[in-house]
N, C-alpha and C. Protein backbone atom coordinates (compact mmCIF):
# COMPACT_ATOMS: atom_id res chain seq x y z
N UNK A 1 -10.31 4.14 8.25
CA UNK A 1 -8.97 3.83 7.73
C UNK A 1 -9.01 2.50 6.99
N UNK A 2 -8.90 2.48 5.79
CA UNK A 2 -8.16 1.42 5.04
C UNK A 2 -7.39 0.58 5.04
N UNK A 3 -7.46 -1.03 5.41
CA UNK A 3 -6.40 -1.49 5.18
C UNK A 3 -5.90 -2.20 3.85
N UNK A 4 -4.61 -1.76 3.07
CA UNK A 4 -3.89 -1.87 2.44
C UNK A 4 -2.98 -2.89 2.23
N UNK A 5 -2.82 -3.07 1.51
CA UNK A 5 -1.50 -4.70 1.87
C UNK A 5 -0.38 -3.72 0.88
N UNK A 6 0.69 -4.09 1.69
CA UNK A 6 2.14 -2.79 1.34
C UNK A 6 2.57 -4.18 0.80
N UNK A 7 3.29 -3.55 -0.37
CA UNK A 7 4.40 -4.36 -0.64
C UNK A 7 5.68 -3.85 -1.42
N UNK A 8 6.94 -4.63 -1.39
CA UNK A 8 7.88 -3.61 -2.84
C UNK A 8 7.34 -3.57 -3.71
N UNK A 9 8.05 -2.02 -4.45
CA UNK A 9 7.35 -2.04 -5.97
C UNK A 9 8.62 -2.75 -6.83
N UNK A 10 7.84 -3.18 -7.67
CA UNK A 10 8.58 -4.01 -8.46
C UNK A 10 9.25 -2.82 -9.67
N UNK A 11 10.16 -3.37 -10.71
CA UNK A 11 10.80 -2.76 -12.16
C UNK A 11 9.59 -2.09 -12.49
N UNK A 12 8.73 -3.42 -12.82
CA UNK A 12 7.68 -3.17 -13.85
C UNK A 12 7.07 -2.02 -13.29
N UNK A 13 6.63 -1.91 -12.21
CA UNK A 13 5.64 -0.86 -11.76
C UNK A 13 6.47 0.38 -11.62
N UNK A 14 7.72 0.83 -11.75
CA UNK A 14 8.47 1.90 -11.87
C UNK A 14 7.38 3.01 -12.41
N UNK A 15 7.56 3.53 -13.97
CA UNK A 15 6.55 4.26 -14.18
C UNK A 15 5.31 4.63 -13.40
N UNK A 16 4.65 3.58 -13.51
CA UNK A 16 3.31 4.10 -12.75
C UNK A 16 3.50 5.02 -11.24
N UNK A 17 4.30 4.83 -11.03
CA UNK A 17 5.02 4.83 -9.59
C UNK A 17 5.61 6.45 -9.93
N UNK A 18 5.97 6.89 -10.74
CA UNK A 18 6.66 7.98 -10.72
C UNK A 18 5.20 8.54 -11.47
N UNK A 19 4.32 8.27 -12.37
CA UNK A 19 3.35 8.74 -12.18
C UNK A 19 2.79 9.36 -11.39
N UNK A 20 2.25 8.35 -10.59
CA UNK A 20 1.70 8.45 -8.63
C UNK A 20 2.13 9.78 -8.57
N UNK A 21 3.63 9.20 -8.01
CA UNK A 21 4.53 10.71 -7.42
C UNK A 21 4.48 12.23 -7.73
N UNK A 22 4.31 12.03 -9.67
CA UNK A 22 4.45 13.43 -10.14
C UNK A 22 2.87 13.94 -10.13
N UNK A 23 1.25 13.00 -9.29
CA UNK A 23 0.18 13.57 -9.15
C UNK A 23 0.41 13.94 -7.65
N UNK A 24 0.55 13.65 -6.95
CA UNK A 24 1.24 13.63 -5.34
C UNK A 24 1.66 15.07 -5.32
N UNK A 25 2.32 15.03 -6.03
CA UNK A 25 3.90 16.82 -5.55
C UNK A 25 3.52 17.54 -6.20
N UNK A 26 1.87 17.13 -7.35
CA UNK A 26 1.78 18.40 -8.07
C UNK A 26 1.28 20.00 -7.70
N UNK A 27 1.35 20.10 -6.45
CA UNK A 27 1.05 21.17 -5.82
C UNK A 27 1.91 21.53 -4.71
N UNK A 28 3.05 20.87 -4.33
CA UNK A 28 4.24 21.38 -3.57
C UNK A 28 4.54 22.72 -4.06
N UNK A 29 4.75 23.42 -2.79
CA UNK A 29 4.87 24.81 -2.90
C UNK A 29 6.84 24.74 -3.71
N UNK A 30 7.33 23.94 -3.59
CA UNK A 30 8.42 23.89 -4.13
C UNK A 30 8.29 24.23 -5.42
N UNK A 31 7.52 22.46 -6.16
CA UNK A 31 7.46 22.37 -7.76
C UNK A 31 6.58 23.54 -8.08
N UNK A 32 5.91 24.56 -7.62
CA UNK A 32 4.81 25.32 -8.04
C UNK A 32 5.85 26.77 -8.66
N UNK A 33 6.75 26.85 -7.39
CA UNK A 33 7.94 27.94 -7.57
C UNK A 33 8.91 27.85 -8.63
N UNK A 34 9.21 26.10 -8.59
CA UNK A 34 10.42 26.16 -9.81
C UNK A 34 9.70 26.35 -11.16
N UNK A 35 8.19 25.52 -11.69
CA UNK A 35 8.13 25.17 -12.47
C UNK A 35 6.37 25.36 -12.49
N UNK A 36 5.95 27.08 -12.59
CA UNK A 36 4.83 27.20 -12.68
C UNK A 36 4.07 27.09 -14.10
N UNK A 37 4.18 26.49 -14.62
CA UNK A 37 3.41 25.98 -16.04
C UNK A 37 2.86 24.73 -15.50
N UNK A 38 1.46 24.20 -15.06
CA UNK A 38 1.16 23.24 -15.13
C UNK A 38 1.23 21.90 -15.43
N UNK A 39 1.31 22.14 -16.98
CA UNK A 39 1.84 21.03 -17.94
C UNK A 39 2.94 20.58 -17.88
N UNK A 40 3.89 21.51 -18.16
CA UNK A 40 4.95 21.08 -17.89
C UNK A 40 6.24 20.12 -17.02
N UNK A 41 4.94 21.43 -15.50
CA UNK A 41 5.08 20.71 -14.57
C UNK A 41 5.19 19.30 -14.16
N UNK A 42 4.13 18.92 -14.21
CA UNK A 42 3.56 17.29 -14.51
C UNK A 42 4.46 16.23 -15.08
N UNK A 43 4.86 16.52 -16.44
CA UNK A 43 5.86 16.11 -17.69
C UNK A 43 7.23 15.79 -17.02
N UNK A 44 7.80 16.99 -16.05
CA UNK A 44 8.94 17.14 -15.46
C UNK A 44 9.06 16.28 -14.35
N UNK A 45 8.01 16.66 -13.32
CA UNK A 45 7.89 15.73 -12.20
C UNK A 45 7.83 13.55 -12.58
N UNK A 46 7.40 13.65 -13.77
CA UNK A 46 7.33 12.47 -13.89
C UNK A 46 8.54 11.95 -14.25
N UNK A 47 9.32 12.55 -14.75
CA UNK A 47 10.46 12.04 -15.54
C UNK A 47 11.62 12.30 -14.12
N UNK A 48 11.21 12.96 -13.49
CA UNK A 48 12.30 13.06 -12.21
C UNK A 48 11.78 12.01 -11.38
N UNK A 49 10.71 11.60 -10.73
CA UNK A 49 9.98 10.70 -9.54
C UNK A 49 11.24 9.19 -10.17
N UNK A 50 10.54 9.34 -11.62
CA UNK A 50 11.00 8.24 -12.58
C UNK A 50 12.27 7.66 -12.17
N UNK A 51 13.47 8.78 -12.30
CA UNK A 51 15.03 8.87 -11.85
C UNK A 51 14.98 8.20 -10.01
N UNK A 52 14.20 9.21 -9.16
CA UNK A 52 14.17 8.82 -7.86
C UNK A 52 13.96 7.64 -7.45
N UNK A 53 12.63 7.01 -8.01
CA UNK A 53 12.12 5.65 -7.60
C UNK A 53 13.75 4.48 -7.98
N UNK A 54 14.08 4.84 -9.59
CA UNK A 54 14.87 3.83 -10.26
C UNK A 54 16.32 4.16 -8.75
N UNK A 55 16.62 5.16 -8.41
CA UNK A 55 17.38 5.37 -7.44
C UNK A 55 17.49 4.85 -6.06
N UNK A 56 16.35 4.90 -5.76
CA UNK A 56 15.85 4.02 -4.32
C UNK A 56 15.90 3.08 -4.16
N UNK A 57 15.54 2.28 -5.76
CA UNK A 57 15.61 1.04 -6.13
C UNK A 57 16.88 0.29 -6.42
N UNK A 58 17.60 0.87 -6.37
CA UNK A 58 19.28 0.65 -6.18
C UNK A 58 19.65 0.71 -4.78
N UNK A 59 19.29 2.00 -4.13
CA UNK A 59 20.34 1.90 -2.89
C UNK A 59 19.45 2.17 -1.55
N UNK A 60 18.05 1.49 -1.71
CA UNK A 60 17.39 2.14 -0.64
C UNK A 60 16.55 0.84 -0.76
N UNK A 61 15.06 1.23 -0.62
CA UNK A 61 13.43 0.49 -0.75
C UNK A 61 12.57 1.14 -1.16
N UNK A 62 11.89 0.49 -1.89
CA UNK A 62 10.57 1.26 -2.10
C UNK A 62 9.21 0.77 -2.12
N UNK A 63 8.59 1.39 -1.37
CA UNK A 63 6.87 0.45 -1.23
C UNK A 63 5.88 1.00 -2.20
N UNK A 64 4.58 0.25 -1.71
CA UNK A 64 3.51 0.99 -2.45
C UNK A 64 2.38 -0.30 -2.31
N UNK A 65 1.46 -0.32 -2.64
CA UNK A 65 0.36 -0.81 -2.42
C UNK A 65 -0.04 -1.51 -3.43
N UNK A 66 -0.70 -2.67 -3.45
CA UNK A 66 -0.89 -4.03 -4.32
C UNK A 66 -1.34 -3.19 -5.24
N UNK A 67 -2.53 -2.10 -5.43
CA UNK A 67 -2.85 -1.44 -6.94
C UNK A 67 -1.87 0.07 -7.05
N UNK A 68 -0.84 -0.01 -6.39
CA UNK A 68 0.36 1.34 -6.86
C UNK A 68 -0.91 2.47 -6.48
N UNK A 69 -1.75 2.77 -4.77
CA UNK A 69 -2.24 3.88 -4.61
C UNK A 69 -1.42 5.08 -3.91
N UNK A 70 -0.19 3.94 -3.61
CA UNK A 70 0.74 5.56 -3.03
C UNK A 70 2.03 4.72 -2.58
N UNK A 71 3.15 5.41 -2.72
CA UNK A 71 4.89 5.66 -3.11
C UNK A 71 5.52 5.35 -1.95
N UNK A 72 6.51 4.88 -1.42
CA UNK A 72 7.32 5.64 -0.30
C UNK A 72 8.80 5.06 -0.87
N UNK A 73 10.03 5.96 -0.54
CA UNK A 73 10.99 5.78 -1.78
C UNK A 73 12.01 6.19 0.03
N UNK A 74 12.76 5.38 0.09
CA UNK A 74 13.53 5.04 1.50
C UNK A 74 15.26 4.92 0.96
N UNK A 75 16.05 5.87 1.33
CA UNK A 75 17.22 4.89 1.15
C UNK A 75 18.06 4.43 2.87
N UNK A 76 18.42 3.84 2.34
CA UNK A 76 19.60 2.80 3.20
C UNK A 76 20.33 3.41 4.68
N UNK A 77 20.44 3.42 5.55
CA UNK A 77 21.58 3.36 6.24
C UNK A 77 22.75 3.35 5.32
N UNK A 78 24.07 4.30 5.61
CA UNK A 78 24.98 4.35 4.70
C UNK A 78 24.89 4.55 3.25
N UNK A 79 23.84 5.00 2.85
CA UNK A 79 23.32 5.38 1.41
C UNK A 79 22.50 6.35 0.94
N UNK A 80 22.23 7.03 2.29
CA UNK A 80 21.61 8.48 1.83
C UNK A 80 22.24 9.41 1.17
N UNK A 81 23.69 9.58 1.13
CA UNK A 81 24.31 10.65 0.67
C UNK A 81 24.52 10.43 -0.95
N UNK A 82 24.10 11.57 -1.68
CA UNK A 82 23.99 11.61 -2.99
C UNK A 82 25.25 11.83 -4.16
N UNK A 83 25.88 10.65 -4.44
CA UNK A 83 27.41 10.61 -4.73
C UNK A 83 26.82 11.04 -6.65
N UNK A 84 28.30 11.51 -7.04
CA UNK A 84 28.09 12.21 -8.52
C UNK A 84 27.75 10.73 -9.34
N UNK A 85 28.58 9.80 -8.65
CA UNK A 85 28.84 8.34 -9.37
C UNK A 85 27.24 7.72 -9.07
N UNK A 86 26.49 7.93 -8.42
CA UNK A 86 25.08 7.28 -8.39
C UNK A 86 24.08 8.19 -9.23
N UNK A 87 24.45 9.64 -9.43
CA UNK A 87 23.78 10.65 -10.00
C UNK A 87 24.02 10.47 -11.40
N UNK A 88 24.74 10.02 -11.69
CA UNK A 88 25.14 9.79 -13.46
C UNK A 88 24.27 8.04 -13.63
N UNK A 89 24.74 7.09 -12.95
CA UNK A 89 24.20 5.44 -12.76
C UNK A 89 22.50 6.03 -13.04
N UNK A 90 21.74 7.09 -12.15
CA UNK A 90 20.75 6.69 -11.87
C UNK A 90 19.68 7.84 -13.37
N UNK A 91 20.71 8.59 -13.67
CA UNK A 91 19.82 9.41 -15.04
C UNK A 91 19.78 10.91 -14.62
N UNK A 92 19.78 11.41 -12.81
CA UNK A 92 19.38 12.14 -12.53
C UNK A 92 20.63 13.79 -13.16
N UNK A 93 21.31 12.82 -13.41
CA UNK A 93 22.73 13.84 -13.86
C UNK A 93 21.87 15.11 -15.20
N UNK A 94 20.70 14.48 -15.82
CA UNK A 94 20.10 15.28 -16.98
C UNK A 94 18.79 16.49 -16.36
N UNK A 95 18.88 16.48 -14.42
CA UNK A 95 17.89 16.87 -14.33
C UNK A 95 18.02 18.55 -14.55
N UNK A 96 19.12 19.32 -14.85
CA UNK A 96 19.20 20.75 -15.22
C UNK A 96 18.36 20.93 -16.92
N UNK A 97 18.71 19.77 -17.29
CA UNK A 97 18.38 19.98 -18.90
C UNK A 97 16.97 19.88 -18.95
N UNK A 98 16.48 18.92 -18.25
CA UNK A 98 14.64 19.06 -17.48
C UNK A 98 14.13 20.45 -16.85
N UNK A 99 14.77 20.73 -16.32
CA UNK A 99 14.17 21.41 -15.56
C UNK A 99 14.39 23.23 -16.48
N UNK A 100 15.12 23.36 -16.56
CA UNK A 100 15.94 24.66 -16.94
C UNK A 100 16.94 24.82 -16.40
N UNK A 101 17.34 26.12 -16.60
CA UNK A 101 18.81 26.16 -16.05
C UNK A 101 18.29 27.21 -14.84
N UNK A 102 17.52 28.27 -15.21
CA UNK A 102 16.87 28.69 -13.97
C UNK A 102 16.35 27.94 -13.12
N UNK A 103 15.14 27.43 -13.10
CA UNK A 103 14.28 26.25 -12.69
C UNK A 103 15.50 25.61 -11.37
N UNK A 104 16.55 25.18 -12.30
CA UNK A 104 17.40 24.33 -11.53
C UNK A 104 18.19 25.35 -10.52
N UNK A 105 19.01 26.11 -10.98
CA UNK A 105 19.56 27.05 -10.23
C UNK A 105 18.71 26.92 -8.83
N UNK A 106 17.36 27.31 -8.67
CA UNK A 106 16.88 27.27 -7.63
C UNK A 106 16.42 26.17 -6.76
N UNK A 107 16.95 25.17 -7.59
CA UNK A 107 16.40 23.79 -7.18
C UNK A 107 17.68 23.32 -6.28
N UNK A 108 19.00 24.02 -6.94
CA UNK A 108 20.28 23.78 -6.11
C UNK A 108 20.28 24.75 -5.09
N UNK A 109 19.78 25.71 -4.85
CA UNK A 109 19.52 26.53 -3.63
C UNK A 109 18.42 26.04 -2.14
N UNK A 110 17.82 25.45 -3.69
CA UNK A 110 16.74 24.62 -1.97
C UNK A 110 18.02 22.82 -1.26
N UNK A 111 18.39 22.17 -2.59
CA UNK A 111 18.81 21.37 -1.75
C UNK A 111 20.55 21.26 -1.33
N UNK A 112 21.11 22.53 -1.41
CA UNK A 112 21.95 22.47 -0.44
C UNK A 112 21.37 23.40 0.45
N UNK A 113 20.24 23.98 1.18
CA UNK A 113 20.10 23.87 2.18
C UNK A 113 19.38 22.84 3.25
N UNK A 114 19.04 21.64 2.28
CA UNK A 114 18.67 20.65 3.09
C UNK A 114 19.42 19.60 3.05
N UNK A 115 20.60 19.63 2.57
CA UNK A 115 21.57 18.83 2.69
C UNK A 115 22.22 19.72 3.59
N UNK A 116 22.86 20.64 3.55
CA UNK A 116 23.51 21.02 5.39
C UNK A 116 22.53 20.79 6.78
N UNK A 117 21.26 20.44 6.36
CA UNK A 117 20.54 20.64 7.96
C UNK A 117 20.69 18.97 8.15
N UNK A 118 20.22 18.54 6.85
CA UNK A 118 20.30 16.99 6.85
C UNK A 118 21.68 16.43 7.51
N UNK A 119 22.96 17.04 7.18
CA UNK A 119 24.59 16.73 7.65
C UNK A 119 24.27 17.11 8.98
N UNK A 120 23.66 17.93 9.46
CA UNK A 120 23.57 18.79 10.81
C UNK A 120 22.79 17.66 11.79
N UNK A 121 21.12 17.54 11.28
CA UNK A 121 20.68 16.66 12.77
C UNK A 121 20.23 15.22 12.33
N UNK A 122 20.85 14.67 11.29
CA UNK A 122 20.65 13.30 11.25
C UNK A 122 21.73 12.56 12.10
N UNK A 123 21.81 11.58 12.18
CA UNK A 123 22.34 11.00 12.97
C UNK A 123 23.54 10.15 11.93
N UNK A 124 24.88 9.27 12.03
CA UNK A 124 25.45 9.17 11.46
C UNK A 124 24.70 8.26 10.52
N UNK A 125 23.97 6.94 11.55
CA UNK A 125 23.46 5.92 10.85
C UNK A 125 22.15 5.72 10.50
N UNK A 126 21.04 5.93 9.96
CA UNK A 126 20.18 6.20 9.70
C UNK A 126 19.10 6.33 7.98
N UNK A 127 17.69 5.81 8.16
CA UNK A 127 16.74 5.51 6.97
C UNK A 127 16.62 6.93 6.70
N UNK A 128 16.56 7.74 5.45
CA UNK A 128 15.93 8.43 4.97
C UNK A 128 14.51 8.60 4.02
N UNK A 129 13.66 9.02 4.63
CA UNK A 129 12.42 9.38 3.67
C UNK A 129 12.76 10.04 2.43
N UNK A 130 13.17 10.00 1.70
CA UNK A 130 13.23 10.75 0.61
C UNK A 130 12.31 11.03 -0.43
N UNK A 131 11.16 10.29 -0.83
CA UNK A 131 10.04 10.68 -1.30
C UNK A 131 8.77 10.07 -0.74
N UNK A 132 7.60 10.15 -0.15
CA UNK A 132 6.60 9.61 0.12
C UNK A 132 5.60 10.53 -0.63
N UNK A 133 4.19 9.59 -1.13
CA UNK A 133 3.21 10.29 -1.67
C UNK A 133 1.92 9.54 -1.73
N UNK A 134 0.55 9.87 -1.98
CA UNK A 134 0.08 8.87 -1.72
C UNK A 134 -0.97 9.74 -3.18
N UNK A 135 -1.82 9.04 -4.01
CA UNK A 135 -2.42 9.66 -4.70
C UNK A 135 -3.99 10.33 -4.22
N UNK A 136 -4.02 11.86 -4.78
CA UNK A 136 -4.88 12.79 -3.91
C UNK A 136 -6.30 12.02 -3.76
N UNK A 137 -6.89 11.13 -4.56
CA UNK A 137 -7.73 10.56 -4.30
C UNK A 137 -8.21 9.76 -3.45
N UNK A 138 -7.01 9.18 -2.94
CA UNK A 138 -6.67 8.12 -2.04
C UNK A 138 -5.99 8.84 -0.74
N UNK A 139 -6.05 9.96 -0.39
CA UNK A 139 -5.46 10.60 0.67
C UNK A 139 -6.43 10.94 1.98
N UNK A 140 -5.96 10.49 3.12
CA UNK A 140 -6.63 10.54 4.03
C UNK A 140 -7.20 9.48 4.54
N UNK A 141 -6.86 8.27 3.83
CA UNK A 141 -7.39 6.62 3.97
C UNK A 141 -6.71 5.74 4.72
N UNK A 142 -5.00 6.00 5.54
CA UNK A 142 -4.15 5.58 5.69
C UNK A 142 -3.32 4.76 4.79
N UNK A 143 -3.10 5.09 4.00
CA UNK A 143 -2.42 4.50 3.27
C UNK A 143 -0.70 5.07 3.19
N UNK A 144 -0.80 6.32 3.52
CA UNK A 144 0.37 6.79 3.91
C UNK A 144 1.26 6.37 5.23
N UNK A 145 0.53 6.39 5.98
CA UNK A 145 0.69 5.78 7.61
C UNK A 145 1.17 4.22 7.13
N UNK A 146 0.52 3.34 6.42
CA UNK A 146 1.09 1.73 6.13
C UNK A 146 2.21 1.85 5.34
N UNK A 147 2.16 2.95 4.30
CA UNK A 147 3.68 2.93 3.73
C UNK A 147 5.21 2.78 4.75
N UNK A 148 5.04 3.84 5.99
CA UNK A 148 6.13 4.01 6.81
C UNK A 148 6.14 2.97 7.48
N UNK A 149 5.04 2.02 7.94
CA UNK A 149 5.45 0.99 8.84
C UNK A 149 6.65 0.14 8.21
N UNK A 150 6.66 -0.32 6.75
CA UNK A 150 7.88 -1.18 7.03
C UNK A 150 8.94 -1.01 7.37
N UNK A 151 9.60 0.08 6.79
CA UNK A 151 10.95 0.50 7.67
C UNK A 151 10.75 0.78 9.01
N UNK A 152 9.67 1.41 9.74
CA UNK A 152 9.89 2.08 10.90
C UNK A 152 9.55 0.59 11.51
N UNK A 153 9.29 -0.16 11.24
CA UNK A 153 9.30 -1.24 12.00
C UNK A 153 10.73 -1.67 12.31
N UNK A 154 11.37 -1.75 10.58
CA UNK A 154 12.77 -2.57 10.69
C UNK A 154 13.70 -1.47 11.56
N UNK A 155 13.83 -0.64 11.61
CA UNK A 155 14.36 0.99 12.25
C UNK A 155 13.98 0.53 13.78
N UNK A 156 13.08 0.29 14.25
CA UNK A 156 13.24 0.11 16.02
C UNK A 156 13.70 -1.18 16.44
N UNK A 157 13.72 -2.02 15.43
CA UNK A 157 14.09 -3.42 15.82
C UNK A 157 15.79 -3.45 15.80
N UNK A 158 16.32 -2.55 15.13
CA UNK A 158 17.67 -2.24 14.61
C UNK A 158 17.94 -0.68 15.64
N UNK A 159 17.40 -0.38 16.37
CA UNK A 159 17.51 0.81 17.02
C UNK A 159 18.33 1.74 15.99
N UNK A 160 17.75 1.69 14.80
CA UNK A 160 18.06 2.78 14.01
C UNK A 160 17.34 4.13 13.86
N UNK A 161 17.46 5.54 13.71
CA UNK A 161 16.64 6.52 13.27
C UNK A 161 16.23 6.48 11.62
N UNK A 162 15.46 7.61 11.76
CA UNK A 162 15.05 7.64 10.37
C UNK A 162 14.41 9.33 10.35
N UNK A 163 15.07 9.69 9.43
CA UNK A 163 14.87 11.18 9.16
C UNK A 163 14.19 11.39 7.83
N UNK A 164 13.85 12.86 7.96
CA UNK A 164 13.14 13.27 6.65
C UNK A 164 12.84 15.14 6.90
N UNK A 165 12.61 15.63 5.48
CA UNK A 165 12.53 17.05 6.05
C UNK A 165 11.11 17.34 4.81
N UNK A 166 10.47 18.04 5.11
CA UNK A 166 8.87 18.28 4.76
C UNK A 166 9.54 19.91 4.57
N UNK A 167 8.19 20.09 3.45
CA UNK A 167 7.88 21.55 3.31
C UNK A 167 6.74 22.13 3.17
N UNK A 168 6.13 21.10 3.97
CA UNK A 168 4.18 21.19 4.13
C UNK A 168 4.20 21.28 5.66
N UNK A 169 3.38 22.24 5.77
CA UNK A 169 3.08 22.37 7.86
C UNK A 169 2.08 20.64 7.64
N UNK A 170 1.18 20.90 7.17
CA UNK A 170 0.03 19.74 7.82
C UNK A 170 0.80 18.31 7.92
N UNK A 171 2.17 18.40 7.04
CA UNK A 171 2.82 16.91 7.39
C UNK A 171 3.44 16.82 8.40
N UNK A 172 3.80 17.86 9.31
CA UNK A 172 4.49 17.67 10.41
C UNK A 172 3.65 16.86 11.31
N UNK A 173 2.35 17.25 11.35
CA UNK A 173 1.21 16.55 12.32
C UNK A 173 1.33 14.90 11.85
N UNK A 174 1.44 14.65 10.71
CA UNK A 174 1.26 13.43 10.35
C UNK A 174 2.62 12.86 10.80
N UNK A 175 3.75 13.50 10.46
CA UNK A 175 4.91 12.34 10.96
C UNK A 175 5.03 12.35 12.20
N UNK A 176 4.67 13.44 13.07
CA UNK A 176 4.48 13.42 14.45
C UNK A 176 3.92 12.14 15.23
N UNK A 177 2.55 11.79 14.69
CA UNK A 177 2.39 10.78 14.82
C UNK A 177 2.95 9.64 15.00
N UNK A 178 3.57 9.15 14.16
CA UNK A 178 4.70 8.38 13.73
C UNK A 178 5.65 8.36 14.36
N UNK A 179 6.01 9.25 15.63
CA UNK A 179 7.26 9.02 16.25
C UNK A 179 7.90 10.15 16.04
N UNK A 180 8.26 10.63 15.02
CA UNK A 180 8.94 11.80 14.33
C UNK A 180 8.80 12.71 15.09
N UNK A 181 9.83 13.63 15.33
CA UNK A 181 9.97 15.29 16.24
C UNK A 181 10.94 16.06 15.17
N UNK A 182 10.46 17.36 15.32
CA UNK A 182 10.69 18.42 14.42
C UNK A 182 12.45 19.02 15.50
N UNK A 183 13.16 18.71 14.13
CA UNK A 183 14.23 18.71 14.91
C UNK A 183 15.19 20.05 14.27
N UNK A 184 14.46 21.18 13.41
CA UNK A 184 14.96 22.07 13.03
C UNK A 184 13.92 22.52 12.03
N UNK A 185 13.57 23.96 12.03
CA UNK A 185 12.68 24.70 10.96
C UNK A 185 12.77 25.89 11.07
N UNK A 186 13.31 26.01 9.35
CA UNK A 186 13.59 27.28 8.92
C UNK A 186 12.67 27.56 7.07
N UNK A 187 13.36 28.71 6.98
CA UNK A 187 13.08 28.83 5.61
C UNK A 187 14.39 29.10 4.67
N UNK A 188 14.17 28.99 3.55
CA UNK A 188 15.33 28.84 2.48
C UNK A 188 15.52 30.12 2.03
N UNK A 189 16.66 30.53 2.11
CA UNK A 189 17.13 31.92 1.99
C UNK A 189 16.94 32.17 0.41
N UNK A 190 16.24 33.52 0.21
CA UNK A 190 15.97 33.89 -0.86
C UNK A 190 15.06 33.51 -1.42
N UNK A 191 14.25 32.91 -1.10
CA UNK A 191 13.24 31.65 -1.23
C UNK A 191 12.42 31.76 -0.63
N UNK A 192 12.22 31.64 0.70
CA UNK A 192 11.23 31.91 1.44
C UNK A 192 10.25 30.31 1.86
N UNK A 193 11.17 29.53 1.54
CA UNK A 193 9.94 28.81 1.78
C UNK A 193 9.96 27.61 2.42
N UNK A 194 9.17 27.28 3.39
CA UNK A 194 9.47 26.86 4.96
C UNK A 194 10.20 25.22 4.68
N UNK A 195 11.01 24.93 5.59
CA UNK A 195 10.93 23.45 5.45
C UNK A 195 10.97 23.26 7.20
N UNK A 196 11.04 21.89 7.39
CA UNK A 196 10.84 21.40 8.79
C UNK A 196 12.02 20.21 8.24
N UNK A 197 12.89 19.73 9.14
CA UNK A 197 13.24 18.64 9.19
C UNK A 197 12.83 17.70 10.94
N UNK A 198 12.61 16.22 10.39
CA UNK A 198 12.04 16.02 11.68
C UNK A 198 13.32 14.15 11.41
N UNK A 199 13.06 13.75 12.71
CA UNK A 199 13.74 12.63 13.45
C UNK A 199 12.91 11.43 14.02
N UNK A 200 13.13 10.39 13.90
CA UNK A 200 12.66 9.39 14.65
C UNK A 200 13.48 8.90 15.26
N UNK A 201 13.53 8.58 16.62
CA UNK A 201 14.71 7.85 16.94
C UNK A 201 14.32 6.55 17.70
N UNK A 202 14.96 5.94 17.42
CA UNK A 202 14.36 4.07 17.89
C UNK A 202 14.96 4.11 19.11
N UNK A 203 14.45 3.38 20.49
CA UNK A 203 14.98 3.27 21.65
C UNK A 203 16.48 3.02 22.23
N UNK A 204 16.68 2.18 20.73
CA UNK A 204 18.58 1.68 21.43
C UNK A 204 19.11 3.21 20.51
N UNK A 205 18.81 4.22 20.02
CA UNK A 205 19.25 4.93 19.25
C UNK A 205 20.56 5.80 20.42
């Protein structure tokens, strides 16, 4: 295991950062379904990570590692929920015109069902994972594991939780680790395709 020195990502490193991200997710069984053209793929994912990071970076945190080898994109206590007025602020309001209108259609089918499970077993007050990634080269080094320590540090000291929902089995093992318990798993209707949502909960929780 690697040690890493975490730190915020800065403006400047935005791009690179949604870079990272869009090599990271380029094989999520998600992005593979909405947006099976390779190229494209890639093109799309970057210009969305792009929106996310600049988003996090408003109402959340975001880490990453002194040479930008991997992402973690956190929002806030009281700031997870995705208002139209932050969706227009943050760019993401253009992501149908990115994506397609199909593409998207199904992209709004996957996340209102993880926004009802998310309303369902998060807790009122609570960190959300909303993007973590680490680049495939660099995977398996811990570098993912040092991303989560800073919040999950600030999260038990604050007896706060911190949620997140995966659509990879092998990440369940990894946030498991971490504290995290699988606190609902299903699949997306019509879709088919698995997600897990999991929980951390800090002692005063």
């Amino acid at each position: 295991m690697r040690d890493s020195e975490i730190v915020r990502l800065a403006v400047a490193q935005r791009k690179k950062g949604a870079d990272l991200l869009a090599w990271a997710f380029e094989h999520d069984p998600l992005y593979e379904m909405l947006i099976p053209e390779e190229t494209r793929r890639a093109r799309v994912l970057t210009w969305l990570f792009d929106r996310v990071i600049g988003y996090a970076l408003r109402y959340g945190e975001v880490y990453t590692t002194a040479r930008v080898e991997g992402v973690a994109c956190w929002l806030c206590p009281g700031q997870v929920k995705l208002t139209m007025g932050r969706v227009l602020r943050s760019g993401l309001y253009a992501t149908p015109l990115k994506m397609g209108v199909a593409a998207y259609r199904q992209f709004g089918i996957y996340m209102r069902y993880t926004e009802a499970i998310h309303e369902c077993f998060a807790p009122r007050s609570h960190w959300y994972v909303w993007a973590i990634g680490v680049a495939p080269s660099n995977q398996g080094t811990g570098i993912g594991s040092q991303l989560l320590q800073p919040v999950l540090a600030k999260s038990s000291a604050a007896g706060t939780a911190s949620y997140l929902e995966t659509g990879i089995e092998r990440n369940v093992r990894f946030y498991e680790r971490h504290g995290f318990r699988v606190v609902s798993h299903g699949k997306v209707t019509g879709q088919g395709l698995p997600v897990w949502a999991m929980r951390r909960d800090s002692p005063a929780t």
